[in-house]
N, C-alpha and C. Protein backbone atom coordinates (compact mmCIF):
# COMPACT_ATOMS: atom_id res chain seq x y z
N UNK A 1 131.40 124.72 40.44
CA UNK A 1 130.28 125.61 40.34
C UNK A 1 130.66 126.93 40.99
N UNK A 2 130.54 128.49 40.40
CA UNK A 2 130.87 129.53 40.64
C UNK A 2 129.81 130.14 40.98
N UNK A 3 129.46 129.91 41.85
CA UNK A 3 128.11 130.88 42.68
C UNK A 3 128.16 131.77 42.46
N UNK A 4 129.43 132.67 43.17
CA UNK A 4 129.84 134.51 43.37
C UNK A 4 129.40 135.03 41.91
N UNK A 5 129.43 134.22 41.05
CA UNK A 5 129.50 134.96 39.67
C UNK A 5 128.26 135.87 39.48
N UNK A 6 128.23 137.07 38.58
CA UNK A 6 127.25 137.17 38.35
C UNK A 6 126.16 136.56 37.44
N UNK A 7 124.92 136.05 38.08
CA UNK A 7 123.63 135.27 36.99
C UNK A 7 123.40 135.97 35.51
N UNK A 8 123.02 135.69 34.84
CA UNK A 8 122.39 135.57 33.52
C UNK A 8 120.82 136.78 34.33
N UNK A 9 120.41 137.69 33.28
CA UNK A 9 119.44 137.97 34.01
C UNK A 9 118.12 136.65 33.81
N UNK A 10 117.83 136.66 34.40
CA UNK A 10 116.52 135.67 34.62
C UNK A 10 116.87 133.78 34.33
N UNK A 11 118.46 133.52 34.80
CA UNK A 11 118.91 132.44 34.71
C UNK A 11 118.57 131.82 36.37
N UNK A 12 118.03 132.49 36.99
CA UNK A 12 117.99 131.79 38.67
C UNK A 12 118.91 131.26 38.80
N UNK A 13 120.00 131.73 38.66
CA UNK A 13 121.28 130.84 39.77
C UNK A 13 121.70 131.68 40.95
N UNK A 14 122.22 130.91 41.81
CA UNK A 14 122.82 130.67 43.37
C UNK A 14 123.38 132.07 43.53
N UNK A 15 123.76 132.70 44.57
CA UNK A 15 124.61 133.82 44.73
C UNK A 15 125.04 133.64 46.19
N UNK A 16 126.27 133.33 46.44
CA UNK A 16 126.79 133.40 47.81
C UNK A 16 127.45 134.45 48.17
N UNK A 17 127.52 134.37 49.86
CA UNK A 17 127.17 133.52 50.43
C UNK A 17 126.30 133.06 51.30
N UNK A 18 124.96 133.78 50.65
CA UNK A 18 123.90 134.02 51.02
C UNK A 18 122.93 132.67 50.34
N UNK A 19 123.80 132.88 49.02
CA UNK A 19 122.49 131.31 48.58
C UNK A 19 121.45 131.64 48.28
N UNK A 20 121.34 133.02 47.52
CA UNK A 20 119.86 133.57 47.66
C UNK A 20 120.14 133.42 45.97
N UNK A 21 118.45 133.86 45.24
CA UNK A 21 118.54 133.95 44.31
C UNK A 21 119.08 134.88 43.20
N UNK A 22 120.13 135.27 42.26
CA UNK A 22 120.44 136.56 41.91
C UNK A 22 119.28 137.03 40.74
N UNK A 23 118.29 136.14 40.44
CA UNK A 23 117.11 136.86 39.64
C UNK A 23 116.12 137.09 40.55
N UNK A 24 115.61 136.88 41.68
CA UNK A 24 114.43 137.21 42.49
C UNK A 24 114.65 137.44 43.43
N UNK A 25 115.77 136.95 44.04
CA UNK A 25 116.10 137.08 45.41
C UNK A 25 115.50 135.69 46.52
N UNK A 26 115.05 134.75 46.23
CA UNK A 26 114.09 133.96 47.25
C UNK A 26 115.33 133.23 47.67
N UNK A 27 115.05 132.37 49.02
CA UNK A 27 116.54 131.05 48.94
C UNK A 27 116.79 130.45 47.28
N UNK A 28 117.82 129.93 47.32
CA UNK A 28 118.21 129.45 46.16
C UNK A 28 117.76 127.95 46.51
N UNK A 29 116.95 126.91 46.01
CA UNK A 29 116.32 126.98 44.86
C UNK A 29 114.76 127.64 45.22
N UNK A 30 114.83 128.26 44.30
CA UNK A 30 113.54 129.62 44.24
C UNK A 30 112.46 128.63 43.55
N UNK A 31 111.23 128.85 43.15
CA UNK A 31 110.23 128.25 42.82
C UNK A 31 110.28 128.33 41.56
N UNK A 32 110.95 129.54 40.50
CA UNK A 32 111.16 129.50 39.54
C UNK A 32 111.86 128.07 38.39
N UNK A 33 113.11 128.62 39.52
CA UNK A 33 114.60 127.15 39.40
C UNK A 33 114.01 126.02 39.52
N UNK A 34 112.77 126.01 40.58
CA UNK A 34 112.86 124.14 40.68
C UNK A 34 111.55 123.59 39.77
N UNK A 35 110.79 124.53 38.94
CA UNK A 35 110.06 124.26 37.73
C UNK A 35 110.99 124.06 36.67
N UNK A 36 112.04 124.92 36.91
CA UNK A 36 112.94 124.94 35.24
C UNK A 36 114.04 123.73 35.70
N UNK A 37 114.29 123.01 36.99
CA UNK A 37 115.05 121.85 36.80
C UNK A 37 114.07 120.59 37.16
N UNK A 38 113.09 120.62 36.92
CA UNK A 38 111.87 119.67 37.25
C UNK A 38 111.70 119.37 35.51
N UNK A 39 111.44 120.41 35.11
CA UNK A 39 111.60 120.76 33.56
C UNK A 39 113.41 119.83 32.75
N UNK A 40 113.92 120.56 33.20
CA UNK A 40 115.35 120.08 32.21
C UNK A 40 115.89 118.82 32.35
N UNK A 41 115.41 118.48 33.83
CA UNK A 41 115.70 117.01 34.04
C UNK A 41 114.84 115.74 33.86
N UNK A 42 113.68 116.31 33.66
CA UNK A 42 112.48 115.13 33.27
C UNK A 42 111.91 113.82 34.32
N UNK A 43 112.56 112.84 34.01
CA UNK A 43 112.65 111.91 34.78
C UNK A 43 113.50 111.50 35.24
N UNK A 44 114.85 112.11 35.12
CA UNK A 44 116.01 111.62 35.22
C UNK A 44 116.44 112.26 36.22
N UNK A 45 115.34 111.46 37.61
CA UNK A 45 115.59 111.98 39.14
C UNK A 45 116.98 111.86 39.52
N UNK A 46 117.87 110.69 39.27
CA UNK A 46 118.95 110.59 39.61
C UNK A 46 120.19 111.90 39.15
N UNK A 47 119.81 112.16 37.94
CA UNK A 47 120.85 113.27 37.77
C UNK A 47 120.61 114.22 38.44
N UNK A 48 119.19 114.71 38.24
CA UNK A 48 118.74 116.03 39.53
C UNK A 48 119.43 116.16 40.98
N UNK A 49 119.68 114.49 41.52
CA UNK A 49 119.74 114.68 42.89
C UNK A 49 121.04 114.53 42.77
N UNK A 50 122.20 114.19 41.63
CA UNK A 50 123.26 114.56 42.22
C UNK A 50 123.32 115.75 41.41
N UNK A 51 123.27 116.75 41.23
CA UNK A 51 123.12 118.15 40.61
C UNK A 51 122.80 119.17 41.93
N UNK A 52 122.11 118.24 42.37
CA UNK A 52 120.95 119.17 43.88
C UNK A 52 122.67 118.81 44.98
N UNK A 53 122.87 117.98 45.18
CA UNK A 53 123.72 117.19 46.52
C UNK A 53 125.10 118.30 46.08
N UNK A 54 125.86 118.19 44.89
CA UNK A 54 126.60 118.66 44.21
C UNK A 54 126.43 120.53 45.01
N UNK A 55 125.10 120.78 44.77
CA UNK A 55 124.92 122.28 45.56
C UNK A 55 124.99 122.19 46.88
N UNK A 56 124.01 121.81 47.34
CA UNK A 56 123.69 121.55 48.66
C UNK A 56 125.68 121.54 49.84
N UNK A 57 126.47 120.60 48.97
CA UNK A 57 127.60 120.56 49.40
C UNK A 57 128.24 122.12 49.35
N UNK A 58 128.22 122.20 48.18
CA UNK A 58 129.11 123.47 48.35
C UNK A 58 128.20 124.86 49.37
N UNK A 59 127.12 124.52 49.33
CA UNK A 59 126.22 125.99 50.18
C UNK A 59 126.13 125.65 51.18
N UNK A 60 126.61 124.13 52.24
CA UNK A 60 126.77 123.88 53.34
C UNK A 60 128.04 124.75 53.92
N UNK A 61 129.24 124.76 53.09
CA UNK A 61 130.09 125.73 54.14
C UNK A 61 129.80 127.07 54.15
N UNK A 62 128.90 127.73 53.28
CA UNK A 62 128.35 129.39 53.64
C UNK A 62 127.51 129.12 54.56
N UNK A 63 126.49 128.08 54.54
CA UNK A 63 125.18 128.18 55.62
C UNK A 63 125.73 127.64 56.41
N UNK A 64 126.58 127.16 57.15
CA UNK A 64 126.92 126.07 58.41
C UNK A 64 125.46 126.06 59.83
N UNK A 65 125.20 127.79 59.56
CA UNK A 65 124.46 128.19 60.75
C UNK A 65 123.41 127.69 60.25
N UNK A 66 122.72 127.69 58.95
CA UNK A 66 121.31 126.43 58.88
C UNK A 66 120.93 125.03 59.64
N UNK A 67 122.10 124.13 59.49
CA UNK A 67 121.92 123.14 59.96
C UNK A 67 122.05 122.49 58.98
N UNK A 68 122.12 121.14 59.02
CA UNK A 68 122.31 120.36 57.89
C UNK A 68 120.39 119.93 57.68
N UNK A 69 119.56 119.67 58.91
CA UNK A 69 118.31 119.38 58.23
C UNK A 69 117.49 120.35 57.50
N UNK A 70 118.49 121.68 57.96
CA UNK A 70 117.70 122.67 57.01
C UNK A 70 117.94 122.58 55.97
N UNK A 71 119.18 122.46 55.29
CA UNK A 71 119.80 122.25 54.09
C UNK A 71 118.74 121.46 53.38
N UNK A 72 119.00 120.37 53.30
CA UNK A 72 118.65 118.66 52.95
C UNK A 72 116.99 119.04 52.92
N UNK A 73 116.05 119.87 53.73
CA UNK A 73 115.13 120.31 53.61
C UNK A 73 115.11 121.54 52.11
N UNK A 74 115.98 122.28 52.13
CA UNK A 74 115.52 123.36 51.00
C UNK A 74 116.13 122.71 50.10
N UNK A 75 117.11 121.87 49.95
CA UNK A 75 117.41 121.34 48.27
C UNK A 75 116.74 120.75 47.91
N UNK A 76 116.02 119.43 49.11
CA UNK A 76 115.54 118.48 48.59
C UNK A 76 113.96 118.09 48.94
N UNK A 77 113.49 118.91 49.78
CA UNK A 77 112.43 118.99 50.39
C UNK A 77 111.07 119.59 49.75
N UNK A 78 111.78 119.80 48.31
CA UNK A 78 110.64 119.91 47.38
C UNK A 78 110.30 119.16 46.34
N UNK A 79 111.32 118.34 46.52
CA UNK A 79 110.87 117.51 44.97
C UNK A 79 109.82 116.16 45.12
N UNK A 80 108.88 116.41 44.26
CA UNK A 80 108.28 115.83 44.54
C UNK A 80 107.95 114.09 44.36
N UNK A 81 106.86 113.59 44.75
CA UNK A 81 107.41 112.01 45.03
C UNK A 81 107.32 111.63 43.92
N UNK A 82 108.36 110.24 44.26
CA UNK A 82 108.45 109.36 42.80
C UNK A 82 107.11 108.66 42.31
N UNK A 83 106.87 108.38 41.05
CA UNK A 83 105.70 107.36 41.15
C UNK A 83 106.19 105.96 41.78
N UNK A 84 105.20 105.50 41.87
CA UNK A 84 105.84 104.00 42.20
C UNK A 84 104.95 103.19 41.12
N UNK A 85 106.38 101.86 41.21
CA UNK A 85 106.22 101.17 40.40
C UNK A 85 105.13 100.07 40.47
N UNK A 86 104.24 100.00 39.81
CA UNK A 86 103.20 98.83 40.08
C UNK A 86 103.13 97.56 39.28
């Protein structure tokens, strides 16, 4: 995954090594991104979260100074809960 690159306009991807958004600017994942991968991934939580972990790894060595619970908080700290099975 090529962060540095430049985004697509209005593609919300990553920009390091800041990790910010290169269409809005918010942290990366922006509120935009995590409707449009809430969206592309459906139910198929498992691919999301290794898609999310997959980032999260690589934006851990730009952020080191976050912390790791900050991290693990902004990748994953929004998605919301599973149903459960009844």
């Amino acid at each position: 995954m090529d962060s540095s690159a430049e985004p697509a306009r209005g593609e919300h991807a990553p920009v390091s090594p800041d990790w910010t958004c290169g269409s809005c600017g918010a942290d990366w994942p922006c509120e935009a991104k995590r409707v449009r991968l809430l969206s592309e991934y459906g139910v198929d939580r498992a691919m999301l979260s290794v898609y999310l972990g997959a980032c999260l790894a690589a934006a851990a060595e730009d952020l080191r100074a976050h912390g790791p619970a900050a991290l693990q908080k902004r990748f994953f700290g929004w998605l919301p809960p599973r149903p459960r099975k009844g």
